[in-house]
PDB file of N, CA and C in Angstrom:
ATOM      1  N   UNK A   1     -25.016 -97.748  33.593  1.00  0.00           N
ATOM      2  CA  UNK A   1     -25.706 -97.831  32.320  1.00  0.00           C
ATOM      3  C   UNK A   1     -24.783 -98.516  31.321  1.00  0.00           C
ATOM      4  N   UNK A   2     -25.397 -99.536  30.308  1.00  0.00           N
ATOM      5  CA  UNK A   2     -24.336-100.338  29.510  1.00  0.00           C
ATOM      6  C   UNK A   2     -25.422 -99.787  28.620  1.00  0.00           C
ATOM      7  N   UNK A   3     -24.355 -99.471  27.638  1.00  0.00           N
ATOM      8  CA  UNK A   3     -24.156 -98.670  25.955  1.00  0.00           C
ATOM      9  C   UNK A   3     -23.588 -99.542  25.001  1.00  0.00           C
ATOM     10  N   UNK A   4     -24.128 -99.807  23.532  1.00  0.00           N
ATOM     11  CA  UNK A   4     -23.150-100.367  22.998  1.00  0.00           C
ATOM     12  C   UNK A   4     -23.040 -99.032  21.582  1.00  0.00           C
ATOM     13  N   UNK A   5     -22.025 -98.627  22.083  1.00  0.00           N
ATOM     14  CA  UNK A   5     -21.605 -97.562  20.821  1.00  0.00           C
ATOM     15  C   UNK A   5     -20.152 -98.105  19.835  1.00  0.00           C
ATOM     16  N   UNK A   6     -20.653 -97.836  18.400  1.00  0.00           N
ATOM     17  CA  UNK A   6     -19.848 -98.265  17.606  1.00  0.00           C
ATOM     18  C   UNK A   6     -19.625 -99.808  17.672  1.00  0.00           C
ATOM     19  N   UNK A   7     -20.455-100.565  18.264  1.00  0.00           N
ATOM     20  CA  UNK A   7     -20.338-102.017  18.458  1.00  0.00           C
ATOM     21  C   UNK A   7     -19.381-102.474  19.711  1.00  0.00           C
ATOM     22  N   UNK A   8     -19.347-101.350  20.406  1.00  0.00           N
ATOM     23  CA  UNK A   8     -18.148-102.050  21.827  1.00  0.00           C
ATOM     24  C   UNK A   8     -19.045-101.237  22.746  1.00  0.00           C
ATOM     25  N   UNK A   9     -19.288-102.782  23.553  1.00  0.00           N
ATOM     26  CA  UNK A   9     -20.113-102.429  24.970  1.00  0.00           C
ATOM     27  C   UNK A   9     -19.507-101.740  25.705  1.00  0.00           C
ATOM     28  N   UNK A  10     -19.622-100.300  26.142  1.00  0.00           N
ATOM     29  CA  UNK A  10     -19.292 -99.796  27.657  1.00  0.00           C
ATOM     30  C   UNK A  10     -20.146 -99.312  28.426  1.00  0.00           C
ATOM     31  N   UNK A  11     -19.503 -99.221  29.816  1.00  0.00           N
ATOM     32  CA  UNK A  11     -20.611 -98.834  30.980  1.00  0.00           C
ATOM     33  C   UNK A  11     -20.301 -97.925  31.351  1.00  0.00           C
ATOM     34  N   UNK A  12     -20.890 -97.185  31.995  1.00  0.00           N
ATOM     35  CA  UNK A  12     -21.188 -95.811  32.302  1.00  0.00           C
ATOM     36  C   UNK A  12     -21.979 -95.520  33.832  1.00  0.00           C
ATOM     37  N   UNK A  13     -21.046 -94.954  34.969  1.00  0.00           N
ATOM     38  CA  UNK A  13     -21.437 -95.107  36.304  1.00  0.00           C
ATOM     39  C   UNK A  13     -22.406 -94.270  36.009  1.00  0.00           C
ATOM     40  N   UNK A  14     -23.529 -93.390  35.421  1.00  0.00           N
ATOM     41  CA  UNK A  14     -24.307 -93.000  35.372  1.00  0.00           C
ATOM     42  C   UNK A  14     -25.888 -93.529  34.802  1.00  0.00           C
ATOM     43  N   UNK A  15     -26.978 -93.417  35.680  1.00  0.00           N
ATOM     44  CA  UNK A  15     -28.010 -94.063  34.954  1.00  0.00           C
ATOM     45  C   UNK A  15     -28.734 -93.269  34.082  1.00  0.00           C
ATOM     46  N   UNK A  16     -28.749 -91.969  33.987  1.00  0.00           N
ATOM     47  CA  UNK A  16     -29.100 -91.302  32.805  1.00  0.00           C
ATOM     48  C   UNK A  16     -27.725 -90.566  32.124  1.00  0.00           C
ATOM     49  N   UNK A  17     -27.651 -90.500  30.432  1.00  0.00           N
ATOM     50  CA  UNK A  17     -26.732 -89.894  29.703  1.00  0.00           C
ATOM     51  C   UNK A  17     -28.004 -89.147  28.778  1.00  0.00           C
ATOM     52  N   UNK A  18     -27.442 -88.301  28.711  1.00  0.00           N
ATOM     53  CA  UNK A  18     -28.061 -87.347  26.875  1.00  0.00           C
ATOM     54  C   UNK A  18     -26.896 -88.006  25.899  1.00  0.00           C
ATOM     55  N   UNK A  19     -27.101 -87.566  24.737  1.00  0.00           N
ATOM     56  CA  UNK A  19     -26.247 -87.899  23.688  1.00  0.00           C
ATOM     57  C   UNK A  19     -24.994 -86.774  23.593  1.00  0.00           C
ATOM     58  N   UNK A  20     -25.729 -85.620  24.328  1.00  0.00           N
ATOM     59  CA  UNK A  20     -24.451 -84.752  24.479  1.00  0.00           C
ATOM     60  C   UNK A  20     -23.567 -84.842  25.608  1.00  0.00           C
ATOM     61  N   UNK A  21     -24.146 -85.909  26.582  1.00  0.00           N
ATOM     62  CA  UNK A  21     -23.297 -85.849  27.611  1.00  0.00           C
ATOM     63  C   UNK A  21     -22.272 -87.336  27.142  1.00  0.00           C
ATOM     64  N   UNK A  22     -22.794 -88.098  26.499  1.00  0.00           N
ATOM     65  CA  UNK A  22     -22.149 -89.110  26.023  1.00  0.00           C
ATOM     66  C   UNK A  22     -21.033 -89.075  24.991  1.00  0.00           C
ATOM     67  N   UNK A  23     -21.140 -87.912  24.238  1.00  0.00           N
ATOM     68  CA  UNK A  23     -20.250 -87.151  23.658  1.00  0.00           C
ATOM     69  C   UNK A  23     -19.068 -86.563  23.963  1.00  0.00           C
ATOM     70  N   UNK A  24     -19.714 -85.990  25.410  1.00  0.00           N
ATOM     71  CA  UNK A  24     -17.893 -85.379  26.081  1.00  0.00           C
ATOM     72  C   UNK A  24     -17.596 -86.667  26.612  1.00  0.00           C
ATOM     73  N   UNK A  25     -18.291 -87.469  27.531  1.00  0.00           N
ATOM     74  CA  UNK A  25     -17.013 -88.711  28.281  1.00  0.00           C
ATOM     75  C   UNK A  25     -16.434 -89.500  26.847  1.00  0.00           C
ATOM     76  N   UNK A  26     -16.767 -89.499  25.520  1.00  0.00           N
ATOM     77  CA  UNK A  26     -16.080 -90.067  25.112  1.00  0.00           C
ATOM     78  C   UNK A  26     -14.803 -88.990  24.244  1.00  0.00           C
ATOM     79  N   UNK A  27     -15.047 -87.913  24.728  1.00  0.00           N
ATOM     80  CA  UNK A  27     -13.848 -86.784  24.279  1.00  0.00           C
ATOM     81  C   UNK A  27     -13.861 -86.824  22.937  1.00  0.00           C
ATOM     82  N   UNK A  28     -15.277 -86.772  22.119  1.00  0.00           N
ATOM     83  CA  UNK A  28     -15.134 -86.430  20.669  1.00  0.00           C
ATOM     84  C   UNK A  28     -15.771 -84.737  20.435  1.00  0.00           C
ATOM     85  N   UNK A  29     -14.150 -84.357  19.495  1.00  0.00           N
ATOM     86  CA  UNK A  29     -14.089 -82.747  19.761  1.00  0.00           C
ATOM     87  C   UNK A  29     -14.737 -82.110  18.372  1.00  0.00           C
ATOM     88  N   UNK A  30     -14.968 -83.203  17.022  1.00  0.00           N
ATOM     89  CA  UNK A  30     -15.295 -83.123  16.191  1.00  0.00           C
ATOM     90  C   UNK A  30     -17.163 -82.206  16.171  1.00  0.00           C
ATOM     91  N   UNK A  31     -17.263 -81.147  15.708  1.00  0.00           N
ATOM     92  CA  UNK A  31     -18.994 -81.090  15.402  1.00  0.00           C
ATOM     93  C   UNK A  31     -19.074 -81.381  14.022  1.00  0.00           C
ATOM     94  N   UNK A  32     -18.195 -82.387  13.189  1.00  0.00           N
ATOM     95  CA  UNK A  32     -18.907 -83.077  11.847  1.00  0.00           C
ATOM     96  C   UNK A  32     -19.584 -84.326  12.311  1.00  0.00           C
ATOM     97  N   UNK A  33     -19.942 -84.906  13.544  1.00  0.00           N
ATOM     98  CA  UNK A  33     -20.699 -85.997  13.943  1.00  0.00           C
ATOM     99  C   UNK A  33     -22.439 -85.974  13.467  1.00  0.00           C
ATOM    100  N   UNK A  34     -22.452 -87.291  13.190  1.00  0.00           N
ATOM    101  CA  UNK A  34     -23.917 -87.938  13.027  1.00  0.00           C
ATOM    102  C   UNK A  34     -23.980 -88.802  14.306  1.00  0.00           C
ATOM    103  N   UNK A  35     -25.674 -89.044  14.781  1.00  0.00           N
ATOM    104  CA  UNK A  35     -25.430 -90.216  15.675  1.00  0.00           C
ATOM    105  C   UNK A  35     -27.018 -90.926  15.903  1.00  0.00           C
ATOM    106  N   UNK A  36     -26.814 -92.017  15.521  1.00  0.00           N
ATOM    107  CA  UNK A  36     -27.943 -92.683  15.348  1.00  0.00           C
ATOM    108  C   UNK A  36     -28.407 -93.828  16.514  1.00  0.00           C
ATOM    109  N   UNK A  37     -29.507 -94.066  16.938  1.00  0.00           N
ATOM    110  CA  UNK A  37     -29.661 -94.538  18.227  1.00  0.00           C
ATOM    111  C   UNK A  37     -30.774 -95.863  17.534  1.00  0.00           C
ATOM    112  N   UNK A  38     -30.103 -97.179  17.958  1.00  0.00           N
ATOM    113  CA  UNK A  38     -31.076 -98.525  17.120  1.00  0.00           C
ATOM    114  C   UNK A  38     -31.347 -97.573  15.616  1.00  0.00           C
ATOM    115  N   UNK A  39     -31.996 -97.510  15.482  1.00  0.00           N
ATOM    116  CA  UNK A  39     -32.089 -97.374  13.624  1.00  0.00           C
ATOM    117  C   UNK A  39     -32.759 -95.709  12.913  1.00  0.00           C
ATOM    118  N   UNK A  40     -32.701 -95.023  14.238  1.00  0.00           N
ATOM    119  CA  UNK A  40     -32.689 -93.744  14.579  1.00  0.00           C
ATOM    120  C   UNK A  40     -31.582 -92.683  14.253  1.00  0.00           C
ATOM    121  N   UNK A  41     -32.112 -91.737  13.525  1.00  0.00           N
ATOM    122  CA  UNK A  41     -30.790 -90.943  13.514  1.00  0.00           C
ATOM    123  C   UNK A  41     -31.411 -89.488  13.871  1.00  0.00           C
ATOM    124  N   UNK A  42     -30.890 -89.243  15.217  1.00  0.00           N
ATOM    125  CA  UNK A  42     -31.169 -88.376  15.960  1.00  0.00           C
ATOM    126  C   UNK A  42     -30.568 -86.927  15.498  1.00  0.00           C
ATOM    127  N   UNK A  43     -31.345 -85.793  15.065  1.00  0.00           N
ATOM    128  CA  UNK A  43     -30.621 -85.116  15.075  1.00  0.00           C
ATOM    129  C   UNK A  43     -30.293 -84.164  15.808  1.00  0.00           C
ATOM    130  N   UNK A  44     -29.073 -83.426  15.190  1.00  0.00           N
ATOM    131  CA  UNK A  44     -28.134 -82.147  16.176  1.00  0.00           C
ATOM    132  C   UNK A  44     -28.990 -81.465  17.115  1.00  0.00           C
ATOM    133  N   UNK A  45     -30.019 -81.013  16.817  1.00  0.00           N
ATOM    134  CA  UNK A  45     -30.427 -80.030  18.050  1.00  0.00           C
ATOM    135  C   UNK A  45     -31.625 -80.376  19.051  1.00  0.00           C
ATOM    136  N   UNK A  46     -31.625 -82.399  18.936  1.00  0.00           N
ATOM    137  CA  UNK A  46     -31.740 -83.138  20.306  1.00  0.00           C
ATOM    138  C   UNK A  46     -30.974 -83.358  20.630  1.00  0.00           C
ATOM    139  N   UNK A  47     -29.062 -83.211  20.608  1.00  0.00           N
ATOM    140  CA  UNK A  47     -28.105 -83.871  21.388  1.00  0.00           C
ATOM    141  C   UNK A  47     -28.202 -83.776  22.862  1.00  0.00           C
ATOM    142  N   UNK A  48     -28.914 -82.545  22.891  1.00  0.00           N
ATOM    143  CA  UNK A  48     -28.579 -82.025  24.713  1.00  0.00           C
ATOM    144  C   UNK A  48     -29.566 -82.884  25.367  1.00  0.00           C
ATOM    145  N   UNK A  49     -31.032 -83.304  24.872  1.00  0.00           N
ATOM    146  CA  UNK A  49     -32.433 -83.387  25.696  1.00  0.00           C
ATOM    147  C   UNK A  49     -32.766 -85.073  25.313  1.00  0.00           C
ATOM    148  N   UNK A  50     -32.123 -85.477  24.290  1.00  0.00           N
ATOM    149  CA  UNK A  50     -32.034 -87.258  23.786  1.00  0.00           C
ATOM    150  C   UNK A  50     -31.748 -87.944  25.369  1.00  0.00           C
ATOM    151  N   UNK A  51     -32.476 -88.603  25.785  1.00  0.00           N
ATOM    152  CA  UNK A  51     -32.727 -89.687  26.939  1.00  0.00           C
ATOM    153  C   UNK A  51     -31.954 -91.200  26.192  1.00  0.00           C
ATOM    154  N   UNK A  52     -30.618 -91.131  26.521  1.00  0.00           N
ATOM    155  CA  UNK A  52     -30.345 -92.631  26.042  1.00  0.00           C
ATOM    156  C   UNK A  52     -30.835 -93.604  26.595  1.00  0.00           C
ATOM    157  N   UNK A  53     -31.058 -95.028  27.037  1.00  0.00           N
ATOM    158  CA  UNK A  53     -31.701 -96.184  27.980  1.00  0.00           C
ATOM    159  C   UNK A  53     -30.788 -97.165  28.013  1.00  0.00           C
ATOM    160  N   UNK A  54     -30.186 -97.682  28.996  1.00  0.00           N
ATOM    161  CA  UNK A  54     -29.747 -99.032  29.331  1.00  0.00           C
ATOM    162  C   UNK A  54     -29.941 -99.522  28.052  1.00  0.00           C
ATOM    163  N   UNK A  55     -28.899-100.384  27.162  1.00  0.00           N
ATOM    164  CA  UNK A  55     -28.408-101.642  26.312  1.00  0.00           C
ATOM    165  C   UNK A  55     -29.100-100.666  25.070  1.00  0.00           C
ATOM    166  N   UNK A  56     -28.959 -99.236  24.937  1.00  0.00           N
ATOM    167  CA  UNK A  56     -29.456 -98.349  23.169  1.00  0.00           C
ATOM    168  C   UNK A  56     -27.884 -99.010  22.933  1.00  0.00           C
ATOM    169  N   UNK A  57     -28.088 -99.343  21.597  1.00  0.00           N
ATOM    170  CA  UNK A  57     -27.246 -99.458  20.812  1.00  0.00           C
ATOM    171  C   UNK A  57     -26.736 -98.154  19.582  1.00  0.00           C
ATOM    172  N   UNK A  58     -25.808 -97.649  20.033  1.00  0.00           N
ATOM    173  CA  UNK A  58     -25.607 -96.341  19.229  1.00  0.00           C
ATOM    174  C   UNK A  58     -24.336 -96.196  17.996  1.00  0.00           C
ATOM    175  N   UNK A  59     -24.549 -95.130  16.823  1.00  0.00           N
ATOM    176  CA  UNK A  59     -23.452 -95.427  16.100  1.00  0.00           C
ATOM    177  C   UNK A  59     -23.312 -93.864  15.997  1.00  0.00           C
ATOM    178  N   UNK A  60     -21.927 -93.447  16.066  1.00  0.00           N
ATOM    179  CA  UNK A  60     -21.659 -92.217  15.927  1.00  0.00           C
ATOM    180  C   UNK A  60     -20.349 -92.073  14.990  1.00  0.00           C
ATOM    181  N   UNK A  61     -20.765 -91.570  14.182  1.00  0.00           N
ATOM    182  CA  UNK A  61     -20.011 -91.517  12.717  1.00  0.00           C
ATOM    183  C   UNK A  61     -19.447 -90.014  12.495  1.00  0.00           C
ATOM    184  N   UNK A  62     -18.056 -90.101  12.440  1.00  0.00           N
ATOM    185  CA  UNK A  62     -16.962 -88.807  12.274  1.00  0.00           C
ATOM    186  C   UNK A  62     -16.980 -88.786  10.814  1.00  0.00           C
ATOM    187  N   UNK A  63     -17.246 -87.201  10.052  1.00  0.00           N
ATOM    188  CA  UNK A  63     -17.446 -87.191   8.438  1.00  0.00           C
ATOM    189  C   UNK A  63     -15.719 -86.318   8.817  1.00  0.00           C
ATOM    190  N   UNK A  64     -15.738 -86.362   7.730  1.00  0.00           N
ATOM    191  CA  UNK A  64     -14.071 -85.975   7.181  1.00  0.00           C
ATOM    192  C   UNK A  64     -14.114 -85.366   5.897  1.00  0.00           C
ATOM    193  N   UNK A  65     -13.205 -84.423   5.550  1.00  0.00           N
ATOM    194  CA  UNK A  65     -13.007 -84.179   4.263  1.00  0.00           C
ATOM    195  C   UNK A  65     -11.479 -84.441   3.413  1.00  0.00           C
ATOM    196  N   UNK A  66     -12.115 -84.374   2.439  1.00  0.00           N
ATOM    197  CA  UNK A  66     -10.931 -85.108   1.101  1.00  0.00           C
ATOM    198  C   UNK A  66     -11.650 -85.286  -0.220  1.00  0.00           C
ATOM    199  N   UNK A  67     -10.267 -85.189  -0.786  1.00  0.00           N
ATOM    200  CA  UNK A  67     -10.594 -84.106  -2.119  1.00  0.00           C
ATOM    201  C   UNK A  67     -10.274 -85.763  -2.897  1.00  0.00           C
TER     202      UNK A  67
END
């Protein structure tokens, strides 16, 4: 499966991902994440059941705090 997350194509020996499974191979430990799929912004409690597809273009955005 080819993904383009955050604007850098990677592939993925798997032909189905959830957004939560796409989450651990990329080892983000953060739960302040957003993540939006083409112009979609999917939320938190589809991460597990979200069906990504061959060439979704995804953006997953780490919030932070500061004063």
């Amino acid at each position: 499966m080819r993904l383009v997350v955050n604007g850098v194509e990677k592939v993925f020996d798997k032909e189905q991902l959830t957004i939560k499974e796409l989450i651990n191979l990329l080892e983000i430990k953060s739960p302040a994440i957003a993540v939006a799929v083409g112009f979609d912004v999917i939320p938190k409690d589809q991460f597990e059941t979200y069906q990504l597809k061959d060439g979704d273009k995804i953006e997953i955005v780490h919030f932070v705090g500061g004063g």
